[in-house]
C-alpha atoms as a PDB file:
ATOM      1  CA  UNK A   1       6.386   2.799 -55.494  1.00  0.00           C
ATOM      2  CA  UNK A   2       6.702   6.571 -56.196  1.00  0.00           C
ATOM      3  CA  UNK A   3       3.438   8.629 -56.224  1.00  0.00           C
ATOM      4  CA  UNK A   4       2.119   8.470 -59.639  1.00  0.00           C
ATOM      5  CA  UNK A   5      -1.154  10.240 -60.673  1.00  0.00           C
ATOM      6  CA  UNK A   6      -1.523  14.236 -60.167  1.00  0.00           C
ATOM      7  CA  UNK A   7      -4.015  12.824 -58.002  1.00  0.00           C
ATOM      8  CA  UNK A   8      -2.094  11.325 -55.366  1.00  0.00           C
ATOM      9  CA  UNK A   9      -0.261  13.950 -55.198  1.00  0.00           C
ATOM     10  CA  UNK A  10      -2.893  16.497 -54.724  1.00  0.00           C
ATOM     11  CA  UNK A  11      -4.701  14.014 -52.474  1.00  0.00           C
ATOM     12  CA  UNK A  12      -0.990  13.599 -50.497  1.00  0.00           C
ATOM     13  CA  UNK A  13      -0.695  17.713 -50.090  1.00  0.00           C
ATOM     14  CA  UNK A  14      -4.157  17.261 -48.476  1.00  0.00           C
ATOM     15  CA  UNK A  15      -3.763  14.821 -46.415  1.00  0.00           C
ATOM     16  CA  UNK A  16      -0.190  16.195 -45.420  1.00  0.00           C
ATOM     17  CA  UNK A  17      -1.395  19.409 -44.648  1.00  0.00           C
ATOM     18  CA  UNK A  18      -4.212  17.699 -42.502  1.00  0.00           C
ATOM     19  CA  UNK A  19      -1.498  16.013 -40.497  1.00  0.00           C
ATOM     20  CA  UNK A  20       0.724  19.484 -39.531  1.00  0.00           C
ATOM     21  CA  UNK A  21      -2.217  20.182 -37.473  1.00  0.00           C
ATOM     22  CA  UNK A  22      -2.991  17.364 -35.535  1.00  0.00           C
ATOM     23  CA  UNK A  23      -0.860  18.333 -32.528  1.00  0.00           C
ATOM     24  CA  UNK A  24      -2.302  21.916 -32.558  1.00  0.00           C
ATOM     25  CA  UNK A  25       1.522  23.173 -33.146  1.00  0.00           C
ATOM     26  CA  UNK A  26       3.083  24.117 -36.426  1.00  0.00           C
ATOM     27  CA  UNK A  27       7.010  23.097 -36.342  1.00  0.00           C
ATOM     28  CA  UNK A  28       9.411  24.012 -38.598  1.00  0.00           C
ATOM     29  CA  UNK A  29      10.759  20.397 -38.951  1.00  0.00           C
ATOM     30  CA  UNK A  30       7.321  20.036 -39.788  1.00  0.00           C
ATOM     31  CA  UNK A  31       7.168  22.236 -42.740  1.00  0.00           C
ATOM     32  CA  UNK A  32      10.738  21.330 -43.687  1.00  0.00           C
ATOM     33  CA  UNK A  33      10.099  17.476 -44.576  1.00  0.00           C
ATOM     34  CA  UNK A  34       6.255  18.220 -46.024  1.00  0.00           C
ATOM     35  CA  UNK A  35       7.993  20.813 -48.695  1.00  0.00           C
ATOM     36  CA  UNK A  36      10.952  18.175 -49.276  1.00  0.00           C
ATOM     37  CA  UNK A  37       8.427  15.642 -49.980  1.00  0.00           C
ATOM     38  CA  UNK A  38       6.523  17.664 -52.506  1.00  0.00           C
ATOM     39  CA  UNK A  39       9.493  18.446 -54.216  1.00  0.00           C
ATOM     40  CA  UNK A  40       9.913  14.615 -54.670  1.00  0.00           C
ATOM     41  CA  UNK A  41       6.485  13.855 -55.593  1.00  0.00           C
ATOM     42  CA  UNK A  42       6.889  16.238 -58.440  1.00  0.00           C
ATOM     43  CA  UNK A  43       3.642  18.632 -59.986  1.00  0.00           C
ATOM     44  CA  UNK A  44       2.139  18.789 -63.237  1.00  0.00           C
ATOM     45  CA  UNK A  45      -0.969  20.737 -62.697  1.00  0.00           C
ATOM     46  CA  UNK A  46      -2.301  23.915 -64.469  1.00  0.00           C
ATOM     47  CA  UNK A  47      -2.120  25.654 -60.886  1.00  0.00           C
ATOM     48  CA  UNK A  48       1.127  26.545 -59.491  1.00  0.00           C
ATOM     49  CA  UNK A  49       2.104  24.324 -56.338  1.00  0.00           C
ATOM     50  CA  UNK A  50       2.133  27.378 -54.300  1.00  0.00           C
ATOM     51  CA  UNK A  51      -1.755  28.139 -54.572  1.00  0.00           C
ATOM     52  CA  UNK A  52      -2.487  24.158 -54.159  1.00  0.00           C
ATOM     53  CA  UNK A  53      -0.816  24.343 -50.751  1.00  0.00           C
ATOM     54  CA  UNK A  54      -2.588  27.775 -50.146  1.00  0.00           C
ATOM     55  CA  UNK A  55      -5.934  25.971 -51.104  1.00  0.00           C
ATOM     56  CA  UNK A  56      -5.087  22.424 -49.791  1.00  0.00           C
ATOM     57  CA  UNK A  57      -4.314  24.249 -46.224  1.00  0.00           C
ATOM     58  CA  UNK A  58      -7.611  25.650 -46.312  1.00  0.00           C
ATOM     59  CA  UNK A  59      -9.320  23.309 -46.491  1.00  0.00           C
ATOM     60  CA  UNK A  60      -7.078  21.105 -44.164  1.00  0.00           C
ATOM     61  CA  UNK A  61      -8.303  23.414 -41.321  1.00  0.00           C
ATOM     62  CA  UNK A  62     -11.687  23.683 -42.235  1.00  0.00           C
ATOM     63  CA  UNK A  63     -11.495  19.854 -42.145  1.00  0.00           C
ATOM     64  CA  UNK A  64     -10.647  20.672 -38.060  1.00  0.00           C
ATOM     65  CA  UNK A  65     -14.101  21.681 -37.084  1.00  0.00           C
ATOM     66  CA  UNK A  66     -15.149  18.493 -35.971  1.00  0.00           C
ATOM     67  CA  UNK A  67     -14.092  14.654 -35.691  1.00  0.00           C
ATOM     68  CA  UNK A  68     -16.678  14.480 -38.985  1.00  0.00           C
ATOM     69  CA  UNK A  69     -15.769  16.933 -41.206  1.00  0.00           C
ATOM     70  CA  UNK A  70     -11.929  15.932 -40.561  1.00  0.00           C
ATOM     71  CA  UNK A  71     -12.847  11.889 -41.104  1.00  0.00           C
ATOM     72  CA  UNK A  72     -15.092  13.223 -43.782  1.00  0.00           C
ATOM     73  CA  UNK A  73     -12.118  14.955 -45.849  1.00  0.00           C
ATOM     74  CA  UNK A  74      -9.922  11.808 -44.513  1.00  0.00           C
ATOM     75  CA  UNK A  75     -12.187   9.335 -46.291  1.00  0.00           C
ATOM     76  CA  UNK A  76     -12.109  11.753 -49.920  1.00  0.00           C
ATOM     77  CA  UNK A  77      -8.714  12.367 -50.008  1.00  0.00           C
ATOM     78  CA  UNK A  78      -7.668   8.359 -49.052  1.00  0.00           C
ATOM     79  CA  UNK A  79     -10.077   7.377 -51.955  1.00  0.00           C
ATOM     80  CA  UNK A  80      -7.317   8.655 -54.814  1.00  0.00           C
ATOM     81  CA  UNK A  81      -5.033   5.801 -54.119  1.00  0.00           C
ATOM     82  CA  UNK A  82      -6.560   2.862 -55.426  1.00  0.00           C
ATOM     83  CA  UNK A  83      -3.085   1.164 -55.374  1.00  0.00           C
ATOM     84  CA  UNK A  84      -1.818  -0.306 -52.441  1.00  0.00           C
ATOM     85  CA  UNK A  85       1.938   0.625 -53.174  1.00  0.00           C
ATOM     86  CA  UNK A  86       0.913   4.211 -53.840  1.00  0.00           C
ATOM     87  CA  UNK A  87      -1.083   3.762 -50.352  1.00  0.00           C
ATOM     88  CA  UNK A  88       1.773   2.501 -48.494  1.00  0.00           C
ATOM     89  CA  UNK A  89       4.143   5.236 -50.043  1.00  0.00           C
ATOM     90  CA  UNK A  90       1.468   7.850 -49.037  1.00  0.00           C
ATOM     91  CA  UNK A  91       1.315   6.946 -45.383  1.00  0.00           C
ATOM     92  CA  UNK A  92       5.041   7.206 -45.161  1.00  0.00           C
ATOM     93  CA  UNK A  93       5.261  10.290 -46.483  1.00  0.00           C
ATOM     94  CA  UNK A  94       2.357  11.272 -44.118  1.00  0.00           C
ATOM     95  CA  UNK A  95       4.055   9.553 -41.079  1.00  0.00           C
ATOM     96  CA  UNK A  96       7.501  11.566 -42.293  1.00  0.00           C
ATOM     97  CA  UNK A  97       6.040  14.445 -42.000  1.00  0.00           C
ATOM     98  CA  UNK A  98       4.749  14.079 -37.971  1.00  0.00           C
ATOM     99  CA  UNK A  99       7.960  12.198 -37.144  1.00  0.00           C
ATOM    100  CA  UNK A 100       9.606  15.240 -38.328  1.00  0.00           C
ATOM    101  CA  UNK A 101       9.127  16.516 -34.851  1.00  0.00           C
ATOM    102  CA  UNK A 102       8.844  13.728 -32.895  1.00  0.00           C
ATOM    103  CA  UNK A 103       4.646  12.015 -33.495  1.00  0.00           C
ATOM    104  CA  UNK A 104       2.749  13.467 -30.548  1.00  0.00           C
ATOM    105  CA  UNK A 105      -0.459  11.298 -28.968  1.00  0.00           C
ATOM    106  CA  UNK A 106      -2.637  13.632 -30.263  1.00  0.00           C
ATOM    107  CA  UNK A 107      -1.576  12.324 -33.716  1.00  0.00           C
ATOM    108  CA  UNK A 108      -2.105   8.603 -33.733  1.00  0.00           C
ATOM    109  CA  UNK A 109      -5.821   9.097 -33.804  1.00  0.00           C
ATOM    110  CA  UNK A 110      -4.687  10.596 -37.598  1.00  0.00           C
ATOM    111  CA  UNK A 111      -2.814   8.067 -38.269  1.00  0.00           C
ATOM    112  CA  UNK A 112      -5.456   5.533 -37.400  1.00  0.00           C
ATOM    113  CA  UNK A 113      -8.190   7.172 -39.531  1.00  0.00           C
ATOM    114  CA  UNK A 114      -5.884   6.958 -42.387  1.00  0.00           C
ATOM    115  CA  UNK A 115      -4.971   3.199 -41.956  1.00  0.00           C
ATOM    116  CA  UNK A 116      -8.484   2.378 -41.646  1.00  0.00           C
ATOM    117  CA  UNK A 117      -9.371   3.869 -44.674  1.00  0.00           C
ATOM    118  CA  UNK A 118      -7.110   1.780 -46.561  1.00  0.00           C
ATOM    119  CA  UNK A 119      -7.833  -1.471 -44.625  1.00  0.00           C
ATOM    120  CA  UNK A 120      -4.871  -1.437 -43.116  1.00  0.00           C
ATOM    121  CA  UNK A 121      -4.921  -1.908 -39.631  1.00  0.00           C
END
């Protein structure tokens, strides 16, 4: 099930911009797949995608100060998918995007958070 609502897809740039920094290392395999997935997703926002990202990586790394400000943003963004499709299709794109360069142990902890949000351990 594709990504639906503007949403989602705002909530998936979020959370996908959370996950390029959960190894501490910015890849360009990395980058790559999360700009091939937007382009997928699709936008229909007032705000240009390139701003978004600008905005959504802000506050991705703010979201880095501490294990509760990043499960914090983790539990607001998760909340937009209500659907459990749109959930699963979410945390693929989010797992493509850390696979991109191989998942690091540092990154499961992520992935975790995520899957608990949406009951899906």
């Amino acid at each position: 099930m594709p990504i639906e609502t503007q949403t989602e897809r705002e909530a998936l740039i979020r959370l996908m911009s959370l996950a390029k920094y959960q190894d501490a290392k910015l890849s360009i395999a990395e980058n790559d797949t999360f700009k091939r997935i937007i382009e997928d997703i699709g936008w229909d926002s007032g705000t240009t995608i390139d701003i978004f990202i600008d905005d959504a990586t802000g506050r991705a790394r703010e979201a880095l100060i501490s294990d509760d400000a990043t499960a914090a943003f983790i539990d607001e963004q998760t909340k937009a998918f209500t659907d459990a499709a749109a959930r699963q299709t979410a945390l693929s794109k989010i797992e493509s995007v850390l696979k991109a360069d191989g998942i690091d142990p540092d990154e499961q902890p992520f992935i975790a958070w995520i899957r608990n949000a949406w009951g899906m351990e």
